[in-house]
PDB file of N, CA and C in Angstrom:
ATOM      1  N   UNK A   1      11.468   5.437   8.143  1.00  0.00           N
ATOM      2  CA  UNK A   1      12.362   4.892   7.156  1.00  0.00           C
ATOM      3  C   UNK A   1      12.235   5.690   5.875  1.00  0.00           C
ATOM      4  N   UNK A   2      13.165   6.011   5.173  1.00  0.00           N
ATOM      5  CA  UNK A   2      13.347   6.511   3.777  1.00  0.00           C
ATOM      6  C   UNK A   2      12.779   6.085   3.368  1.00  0.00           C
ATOM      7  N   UNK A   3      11.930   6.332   1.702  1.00  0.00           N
ATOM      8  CA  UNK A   3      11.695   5.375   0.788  1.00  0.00           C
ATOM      9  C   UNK A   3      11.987   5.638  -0.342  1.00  0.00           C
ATOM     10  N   UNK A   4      12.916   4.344  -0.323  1.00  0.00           N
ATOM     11  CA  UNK A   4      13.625   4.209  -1.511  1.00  0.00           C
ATOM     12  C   UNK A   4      12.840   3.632  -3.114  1.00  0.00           C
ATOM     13  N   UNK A   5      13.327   3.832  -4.380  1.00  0.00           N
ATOM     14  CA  UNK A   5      12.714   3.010  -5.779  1.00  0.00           C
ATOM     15  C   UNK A   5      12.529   1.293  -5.426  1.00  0.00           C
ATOM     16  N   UNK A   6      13.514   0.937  -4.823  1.00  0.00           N
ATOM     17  CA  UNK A   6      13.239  -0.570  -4.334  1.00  0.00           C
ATOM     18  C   UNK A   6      12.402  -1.492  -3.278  1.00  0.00           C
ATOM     19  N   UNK A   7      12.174   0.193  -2.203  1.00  0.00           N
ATOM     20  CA  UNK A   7      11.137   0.214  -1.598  1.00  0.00           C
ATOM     21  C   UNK A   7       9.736  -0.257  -1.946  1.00  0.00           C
ATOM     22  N   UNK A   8       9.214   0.445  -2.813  1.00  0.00           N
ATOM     23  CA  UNK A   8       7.949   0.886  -3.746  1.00  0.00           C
ATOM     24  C   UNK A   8       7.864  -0.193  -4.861  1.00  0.00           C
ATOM     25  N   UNK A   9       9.001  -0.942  -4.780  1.00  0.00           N
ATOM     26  CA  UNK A   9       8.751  -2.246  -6.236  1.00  0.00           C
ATOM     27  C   UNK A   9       8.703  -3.994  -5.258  1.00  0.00           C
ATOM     28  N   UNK A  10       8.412  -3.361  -4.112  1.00  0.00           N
ATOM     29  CA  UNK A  10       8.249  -4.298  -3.262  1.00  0.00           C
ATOM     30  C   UNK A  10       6.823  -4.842  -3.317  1.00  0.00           C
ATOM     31  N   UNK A  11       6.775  -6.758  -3.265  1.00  0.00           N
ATOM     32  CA  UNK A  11       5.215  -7.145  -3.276  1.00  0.00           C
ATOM     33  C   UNK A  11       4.717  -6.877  -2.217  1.00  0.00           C
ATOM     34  N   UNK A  12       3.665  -6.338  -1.952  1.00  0.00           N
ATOM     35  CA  UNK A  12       2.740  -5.950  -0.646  1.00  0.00           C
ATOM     36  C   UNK A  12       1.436  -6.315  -0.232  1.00  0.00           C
ATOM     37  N   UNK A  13       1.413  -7.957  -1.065  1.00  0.00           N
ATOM     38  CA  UNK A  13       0.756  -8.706  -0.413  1.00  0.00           C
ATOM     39  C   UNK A  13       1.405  -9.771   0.878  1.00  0.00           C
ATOM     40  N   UNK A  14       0.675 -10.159   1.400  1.00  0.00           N
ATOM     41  CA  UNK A  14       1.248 -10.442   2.702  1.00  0.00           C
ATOM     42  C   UNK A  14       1.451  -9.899   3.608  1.00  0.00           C
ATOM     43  N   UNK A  15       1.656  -8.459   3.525  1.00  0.00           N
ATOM     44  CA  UNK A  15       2.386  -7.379   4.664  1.00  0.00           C
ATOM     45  C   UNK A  15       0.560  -7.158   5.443  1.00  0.00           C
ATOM     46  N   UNK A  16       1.440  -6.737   6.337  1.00  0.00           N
ATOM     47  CA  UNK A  16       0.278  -5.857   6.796  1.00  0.00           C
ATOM     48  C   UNK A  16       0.531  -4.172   6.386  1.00  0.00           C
ATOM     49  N   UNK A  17      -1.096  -3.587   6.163  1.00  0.00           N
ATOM     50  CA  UNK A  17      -1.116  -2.289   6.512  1.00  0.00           C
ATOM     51  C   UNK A  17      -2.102  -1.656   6.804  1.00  0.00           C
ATOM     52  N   UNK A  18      -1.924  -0.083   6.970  1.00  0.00           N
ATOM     53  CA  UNK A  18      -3.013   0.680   7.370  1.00  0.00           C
ATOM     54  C   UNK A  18      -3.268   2.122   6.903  1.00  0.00           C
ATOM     55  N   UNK A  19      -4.540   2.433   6.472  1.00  0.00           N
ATOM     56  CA  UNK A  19      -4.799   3.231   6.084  1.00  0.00           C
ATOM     57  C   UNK A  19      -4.780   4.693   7.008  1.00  0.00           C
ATOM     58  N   UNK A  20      -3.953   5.830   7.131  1.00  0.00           N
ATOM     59  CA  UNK A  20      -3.964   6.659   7.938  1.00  0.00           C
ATOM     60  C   UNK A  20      -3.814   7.927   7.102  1.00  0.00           C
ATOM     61  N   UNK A  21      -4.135   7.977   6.073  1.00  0.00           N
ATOM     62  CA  UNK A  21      -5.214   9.042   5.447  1.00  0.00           C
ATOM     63  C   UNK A  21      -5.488   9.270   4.402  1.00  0.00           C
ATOM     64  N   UNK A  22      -7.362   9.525   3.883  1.00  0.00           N
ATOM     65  CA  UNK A  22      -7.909   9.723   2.933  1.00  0.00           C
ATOM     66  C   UNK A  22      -8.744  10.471   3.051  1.00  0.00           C
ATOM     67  N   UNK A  23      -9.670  10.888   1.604  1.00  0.00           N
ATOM     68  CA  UNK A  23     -11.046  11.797   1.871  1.00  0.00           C
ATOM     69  C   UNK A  23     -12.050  11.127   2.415  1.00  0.00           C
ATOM     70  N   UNK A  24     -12.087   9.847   1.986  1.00  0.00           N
ATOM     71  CA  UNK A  24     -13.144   8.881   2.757  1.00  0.00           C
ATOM     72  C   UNK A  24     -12.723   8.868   3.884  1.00  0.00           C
ATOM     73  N   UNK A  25     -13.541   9.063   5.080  1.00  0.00           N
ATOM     74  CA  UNK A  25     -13.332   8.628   6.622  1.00  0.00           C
ATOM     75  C   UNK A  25     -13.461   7.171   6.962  1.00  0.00           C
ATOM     76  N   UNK A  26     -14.235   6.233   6.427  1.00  0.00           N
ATOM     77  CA  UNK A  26     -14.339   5.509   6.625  1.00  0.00           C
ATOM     78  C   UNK A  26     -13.268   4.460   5.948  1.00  0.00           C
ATOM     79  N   UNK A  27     -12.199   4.894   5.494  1.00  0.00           N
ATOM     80  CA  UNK A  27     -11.528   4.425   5.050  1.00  0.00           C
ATOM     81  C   UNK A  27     -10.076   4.306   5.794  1.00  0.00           C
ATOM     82  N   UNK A  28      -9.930   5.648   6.798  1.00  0.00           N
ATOM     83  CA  UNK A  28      -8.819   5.914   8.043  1.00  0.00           C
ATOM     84  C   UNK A  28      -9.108   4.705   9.177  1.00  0.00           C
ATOM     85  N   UNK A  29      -8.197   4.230   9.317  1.00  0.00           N
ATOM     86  CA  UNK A  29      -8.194   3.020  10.875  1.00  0.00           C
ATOM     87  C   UNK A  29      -8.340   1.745  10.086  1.00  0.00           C
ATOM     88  N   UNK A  30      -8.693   1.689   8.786  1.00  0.00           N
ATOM     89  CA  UNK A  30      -8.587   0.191   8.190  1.00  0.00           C
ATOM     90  C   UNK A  30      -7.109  -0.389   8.414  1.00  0.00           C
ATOM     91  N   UNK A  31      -6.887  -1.783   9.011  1.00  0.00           N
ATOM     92  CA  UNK A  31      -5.419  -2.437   9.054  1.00  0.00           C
ATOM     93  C   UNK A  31      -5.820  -3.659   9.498  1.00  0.00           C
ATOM     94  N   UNK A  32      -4.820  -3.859   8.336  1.00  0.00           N
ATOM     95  CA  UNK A  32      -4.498  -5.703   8.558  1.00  0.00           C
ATOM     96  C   UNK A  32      -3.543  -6.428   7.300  1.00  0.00           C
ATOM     97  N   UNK A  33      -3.922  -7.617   7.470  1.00  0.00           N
ATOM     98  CA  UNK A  33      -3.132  -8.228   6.498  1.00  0.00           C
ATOM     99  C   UNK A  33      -3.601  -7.529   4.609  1.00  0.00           C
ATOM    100  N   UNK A  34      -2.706  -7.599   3.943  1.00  0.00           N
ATOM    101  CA  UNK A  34      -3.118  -6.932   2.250  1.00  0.00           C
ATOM    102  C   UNK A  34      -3.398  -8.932   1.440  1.00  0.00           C
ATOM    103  N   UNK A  35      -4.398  -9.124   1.489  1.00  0.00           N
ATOM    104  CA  UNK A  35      -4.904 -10.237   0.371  1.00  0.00           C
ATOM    105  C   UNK A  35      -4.681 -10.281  -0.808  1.00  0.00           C
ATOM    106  N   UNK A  36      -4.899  -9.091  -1.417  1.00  0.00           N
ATOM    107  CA  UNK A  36      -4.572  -9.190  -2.745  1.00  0.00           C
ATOM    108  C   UNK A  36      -4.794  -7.737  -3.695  1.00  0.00           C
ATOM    109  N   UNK A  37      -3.971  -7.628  -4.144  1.00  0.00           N
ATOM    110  CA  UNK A  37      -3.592  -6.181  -4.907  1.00  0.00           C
ATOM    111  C   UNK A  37      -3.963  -6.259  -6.678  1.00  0.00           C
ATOM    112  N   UNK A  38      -4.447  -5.243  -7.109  1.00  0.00           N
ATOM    113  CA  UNK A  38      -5.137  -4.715  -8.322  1.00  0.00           C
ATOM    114  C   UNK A  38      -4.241  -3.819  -8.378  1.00  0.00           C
ATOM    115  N   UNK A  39      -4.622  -3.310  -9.706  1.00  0.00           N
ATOM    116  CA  UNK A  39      -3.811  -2.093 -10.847  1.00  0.00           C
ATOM    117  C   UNK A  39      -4.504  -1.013  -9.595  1.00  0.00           C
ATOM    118  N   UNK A  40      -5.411  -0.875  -9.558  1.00  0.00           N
ATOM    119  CA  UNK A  40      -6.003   0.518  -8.731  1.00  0.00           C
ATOM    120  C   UNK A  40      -6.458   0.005  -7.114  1.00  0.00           C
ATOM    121  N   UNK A  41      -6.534  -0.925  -6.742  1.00  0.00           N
ATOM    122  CA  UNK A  41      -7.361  -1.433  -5.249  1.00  0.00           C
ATOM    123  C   UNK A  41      -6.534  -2.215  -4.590  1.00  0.00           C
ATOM    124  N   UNK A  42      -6.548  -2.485  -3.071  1.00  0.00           N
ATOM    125  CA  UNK A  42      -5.600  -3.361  -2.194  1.00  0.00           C
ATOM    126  C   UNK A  42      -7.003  -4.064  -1.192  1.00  0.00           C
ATOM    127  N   UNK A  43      -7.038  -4.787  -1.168  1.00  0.00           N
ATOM    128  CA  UNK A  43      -7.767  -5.729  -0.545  1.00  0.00           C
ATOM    129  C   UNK A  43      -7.519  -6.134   1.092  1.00  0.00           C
ATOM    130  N   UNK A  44      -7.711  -5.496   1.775  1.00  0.00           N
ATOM    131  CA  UNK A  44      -7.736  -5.839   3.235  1.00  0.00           C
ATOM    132  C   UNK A  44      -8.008  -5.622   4.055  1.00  0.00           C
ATOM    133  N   UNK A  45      -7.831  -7.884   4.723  1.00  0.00           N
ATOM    134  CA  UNK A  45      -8.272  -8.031   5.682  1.00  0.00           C
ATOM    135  C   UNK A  45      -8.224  -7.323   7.154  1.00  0.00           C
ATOM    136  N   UNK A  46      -9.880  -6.738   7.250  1.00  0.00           N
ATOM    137  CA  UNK A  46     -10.129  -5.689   8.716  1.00  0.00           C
ATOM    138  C   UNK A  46     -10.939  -6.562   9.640  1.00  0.00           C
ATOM    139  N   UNK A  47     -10.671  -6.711  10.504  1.00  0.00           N
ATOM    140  CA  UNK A  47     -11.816  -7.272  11.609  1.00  0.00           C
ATOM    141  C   UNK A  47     -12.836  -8.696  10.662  1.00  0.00           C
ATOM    142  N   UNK A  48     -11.447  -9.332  10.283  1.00  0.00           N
ATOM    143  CA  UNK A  48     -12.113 -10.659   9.354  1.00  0.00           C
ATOM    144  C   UNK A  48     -13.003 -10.170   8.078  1.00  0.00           C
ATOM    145  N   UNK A  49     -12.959  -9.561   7.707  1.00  0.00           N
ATOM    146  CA  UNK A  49     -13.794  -8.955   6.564  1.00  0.00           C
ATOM    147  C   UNK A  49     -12.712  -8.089   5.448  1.00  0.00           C
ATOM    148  N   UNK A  50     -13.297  -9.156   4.262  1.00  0.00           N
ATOM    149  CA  UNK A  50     -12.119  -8.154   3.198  1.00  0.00           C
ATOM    150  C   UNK A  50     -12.717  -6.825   3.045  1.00  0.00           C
ATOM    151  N   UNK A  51     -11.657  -6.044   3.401  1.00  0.00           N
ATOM    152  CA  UNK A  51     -12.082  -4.438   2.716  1.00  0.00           C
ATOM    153  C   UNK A  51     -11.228  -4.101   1.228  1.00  0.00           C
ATOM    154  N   UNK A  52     -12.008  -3.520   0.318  1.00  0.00           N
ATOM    155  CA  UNK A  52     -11.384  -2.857  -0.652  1.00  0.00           C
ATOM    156  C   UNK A  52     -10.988  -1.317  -0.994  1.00  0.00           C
ATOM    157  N   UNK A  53     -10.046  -1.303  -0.937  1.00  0.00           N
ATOM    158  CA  UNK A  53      -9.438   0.457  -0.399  1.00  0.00           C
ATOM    159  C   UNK A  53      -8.773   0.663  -1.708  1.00  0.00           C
ATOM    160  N   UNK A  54      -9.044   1.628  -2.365  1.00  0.00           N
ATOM    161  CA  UNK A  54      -8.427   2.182  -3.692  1.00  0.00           C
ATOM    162  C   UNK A  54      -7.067   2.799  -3.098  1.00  0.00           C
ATOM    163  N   UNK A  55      -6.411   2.726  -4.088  1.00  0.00           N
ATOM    164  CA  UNK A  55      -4.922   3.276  -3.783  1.00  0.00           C
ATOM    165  C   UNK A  55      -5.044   4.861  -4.425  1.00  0.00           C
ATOM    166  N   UNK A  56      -5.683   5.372  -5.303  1.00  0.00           N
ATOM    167  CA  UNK A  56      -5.306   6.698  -5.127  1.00  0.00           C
ATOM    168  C   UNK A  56      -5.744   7.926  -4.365  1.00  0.00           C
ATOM    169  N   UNK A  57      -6.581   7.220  -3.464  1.00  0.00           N
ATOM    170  CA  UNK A  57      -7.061   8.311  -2.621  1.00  0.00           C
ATOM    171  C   UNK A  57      -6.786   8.001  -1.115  1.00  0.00           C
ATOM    172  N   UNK A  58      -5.726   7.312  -0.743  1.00  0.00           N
ATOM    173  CA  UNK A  58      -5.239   6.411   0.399  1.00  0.00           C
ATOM    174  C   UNK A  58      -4.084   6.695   1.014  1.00  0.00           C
ATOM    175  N   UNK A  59      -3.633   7.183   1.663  1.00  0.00           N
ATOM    176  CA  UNK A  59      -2.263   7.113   2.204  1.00  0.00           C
ATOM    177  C   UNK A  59      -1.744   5.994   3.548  1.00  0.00           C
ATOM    178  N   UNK A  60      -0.860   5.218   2.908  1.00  0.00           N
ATOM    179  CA  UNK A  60      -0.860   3.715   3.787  1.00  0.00           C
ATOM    180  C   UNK A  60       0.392   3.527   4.713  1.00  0.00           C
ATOM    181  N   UNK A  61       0.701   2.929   5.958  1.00  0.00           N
ATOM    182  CA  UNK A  61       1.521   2.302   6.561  1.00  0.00           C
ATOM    183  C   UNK A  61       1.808   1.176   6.197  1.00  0.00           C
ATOM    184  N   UNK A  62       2.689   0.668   5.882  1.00  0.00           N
ATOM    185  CA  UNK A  62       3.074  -0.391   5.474  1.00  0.00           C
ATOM    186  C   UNK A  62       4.179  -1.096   6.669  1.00  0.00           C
ATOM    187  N   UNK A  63       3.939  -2.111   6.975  1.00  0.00           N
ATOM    188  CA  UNK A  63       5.147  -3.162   7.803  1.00  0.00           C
ATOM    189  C   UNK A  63       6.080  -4.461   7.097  1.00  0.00           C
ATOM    190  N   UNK A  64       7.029  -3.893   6.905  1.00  0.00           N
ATOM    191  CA  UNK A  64       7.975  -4.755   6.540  1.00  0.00           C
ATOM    192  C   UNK A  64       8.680  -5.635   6.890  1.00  0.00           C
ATOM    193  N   UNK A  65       8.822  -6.937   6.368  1.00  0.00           N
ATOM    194  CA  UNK A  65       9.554  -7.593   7.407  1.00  0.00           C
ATOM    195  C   UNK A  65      10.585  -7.426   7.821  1.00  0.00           C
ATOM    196  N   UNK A  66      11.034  -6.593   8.391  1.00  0.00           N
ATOM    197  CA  UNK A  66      12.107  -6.410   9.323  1.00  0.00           C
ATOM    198  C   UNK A  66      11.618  -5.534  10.492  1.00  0.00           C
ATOM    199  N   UNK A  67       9.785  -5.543  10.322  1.00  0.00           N
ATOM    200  CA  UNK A  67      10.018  -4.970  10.972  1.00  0.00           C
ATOM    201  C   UNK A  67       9.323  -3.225  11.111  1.00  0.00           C
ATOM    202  N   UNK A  68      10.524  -2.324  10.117  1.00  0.00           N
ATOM    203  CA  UNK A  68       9.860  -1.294   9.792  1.00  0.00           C
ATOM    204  C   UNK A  68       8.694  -0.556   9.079  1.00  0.00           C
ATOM    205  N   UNK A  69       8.377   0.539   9.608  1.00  0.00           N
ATOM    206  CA  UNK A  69       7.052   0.779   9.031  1.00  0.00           C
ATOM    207  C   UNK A  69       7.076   1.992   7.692  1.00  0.00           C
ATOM    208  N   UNK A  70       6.651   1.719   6.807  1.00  0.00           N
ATOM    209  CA  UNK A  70       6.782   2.839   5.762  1.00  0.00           C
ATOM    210  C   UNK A  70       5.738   3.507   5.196  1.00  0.00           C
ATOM    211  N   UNK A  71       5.447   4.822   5.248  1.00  0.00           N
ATOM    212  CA  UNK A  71       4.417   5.400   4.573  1.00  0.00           C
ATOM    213  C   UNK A  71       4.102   5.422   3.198  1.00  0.00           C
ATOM    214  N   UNK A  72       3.161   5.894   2.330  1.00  0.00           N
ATOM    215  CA  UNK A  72       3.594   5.325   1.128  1.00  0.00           C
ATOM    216  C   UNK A  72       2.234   6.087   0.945  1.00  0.00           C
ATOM    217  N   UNK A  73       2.157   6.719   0.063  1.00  0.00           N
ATOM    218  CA  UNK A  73       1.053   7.366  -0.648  1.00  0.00           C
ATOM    219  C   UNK A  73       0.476   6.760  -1.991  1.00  0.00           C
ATOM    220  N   UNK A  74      -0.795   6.417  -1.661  1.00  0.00           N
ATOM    221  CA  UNK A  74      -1.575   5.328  -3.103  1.00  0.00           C
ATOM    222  C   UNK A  74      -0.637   5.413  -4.240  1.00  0.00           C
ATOM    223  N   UNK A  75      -0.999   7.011  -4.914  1.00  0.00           N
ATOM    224  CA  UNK A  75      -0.944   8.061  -6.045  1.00  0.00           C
ATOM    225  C   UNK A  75       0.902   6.706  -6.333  1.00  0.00           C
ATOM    226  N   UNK A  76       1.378   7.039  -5.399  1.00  0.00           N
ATOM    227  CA  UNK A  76       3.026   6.136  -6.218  1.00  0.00           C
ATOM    228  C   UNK A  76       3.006   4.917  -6.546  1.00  0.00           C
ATOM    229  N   UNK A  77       1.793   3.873  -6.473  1.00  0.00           N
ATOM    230  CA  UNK A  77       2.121   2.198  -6.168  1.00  0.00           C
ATOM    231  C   UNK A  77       1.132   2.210  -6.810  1.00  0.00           C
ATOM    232  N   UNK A  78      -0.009   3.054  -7.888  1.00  0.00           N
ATOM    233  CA  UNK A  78      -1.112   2.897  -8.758  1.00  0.00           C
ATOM    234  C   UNK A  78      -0.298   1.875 -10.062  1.00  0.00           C
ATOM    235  N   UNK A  79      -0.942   0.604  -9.964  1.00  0.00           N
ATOM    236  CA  UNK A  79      -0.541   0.073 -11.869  1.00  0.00           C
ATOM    237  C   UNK A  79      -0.455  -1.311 -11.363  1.00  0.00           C
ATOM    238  N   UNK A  80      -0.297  -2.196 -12.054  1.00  0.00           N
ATOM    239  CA  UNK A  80      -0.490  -4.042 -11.608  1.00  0.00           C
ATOM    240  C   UNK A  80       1.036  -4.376 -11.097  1.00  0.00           C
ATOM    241  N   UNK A  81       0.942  -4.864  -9.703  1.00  0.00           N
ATOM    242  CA  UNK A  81       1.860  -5.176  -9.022  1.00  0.00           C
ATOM    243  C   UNK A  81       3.361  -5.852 -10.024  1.00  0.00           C
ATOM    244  N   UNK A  82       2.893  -6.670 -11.373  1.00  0.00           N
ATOM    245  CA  UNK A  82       4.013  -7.359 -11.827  1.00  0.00           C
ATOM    246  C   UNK A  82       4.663  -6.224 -12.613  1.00  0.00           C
ATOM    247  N   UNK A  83       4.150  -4.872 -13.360  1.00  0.00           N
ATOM    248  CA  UNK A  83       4.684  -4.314 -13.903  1.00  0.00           C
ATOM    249  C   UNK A  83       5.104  -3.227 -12.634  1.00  0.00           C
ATOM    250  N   UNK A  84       5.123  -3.276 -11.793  1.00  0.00           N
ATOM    251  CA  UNK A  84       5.685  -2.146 -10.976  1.00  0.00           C
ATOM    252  C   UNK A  84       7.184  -2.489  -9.987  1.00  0.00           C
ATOM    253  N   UNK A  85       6.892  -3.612 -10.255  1.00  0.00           N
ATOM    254  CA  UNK A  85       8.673  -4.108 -10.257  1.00  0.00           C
ATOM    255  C   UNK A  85       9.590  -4.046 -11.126  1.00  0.00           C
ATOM    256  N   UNK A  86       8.975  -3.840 -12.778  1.00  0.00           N
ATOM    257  CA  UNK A  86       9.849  -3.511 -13.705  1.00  0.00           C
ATOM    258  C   UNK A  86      10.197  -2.263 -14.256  1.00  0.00           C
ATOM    259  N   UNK A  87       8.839  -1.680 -13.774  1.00  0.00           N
ATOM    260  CA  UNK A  87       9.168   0.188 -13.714  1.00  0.00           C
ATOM    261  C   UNK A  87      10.314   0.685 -13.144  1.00  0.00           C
ATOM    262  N   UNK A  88      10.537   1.622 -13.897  1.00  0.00           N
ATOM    263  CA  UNK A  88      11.718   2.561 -13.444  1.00  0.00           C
ATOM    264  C   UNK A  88      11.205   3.270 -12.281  1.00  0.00           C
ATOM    265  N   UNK A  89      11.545   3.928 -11.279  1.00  0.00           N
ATOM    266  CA  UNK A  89      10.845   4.787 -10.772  1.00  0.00           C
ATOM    267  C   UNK A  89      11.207   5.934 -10.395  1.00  0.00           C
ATOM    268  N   UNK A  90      11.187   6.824 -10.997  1.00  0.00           N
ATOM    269  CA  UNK A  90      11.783   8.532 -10.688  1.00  0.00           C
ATOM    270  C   UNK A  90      11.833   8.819  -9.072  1.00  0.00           C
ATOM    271  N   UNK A  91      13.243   9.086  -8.889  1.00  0.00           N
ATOM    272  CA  UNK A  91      12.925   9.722  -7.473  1.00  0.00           C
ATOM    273  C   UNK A  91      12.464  11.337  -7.400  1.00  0.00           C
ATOM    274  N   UNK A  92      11.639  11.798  -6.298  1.00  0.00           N
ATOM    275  CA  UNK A  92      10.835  12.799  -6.616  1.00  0.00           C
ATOM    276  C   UNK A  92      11.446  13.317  -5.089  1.00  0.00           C
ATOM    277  N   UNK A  93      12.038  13.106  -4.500  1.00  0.00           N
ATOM    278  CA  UNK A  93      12.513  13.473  -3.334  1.00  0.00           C
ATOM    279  C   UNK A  93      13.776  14.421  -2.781  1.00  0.00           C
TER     280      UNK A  93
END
């Protein structure tokens, strides 16, 4: 799927996702539900255990409800979820 500015101003708690690449290794194969999101960290639930995964060194799958899956690189979704719905967001694409 594309990703669009409206994409990226989407809440992404609730969703599920997964981490499929960073410098940390131990940070690749994390997935599950997202608990709860910070200016810099995403919180999630792995194998019943909250994990905390920083967003700028993360590149994530995301599942949407409809369904589709979207990639999404930390570095774009860094800042507190309520102001990143009101951000503008440059397309860079």
């Amino acid at each position: 799927m594309r990703i669009t500015p409206t994409t990226l101003q989407h809440e992404f708690i609730g969703h599920n996702a997964e981490v499929v690449g960073s410098p940390n290794p131990s940070y690749v194969g994390t997935k599950g539900k997202v608990l709860n999101e910070t200016r810099n960290t995403l919180v999630i639930l792995h194998d019943n255990k909250k994990t905390t995964i920083i967003k700028n060194v993360a590149v994530f799958h995301f599942t949407m409800p409809d369904g589709t899956v979207v990639e999404i690189d930390g570095k774009i979704i860094i800042g507190r979820p309520e102001n990143r719905i009101k951000k503008r967001i440059r397309r860079r694409w």
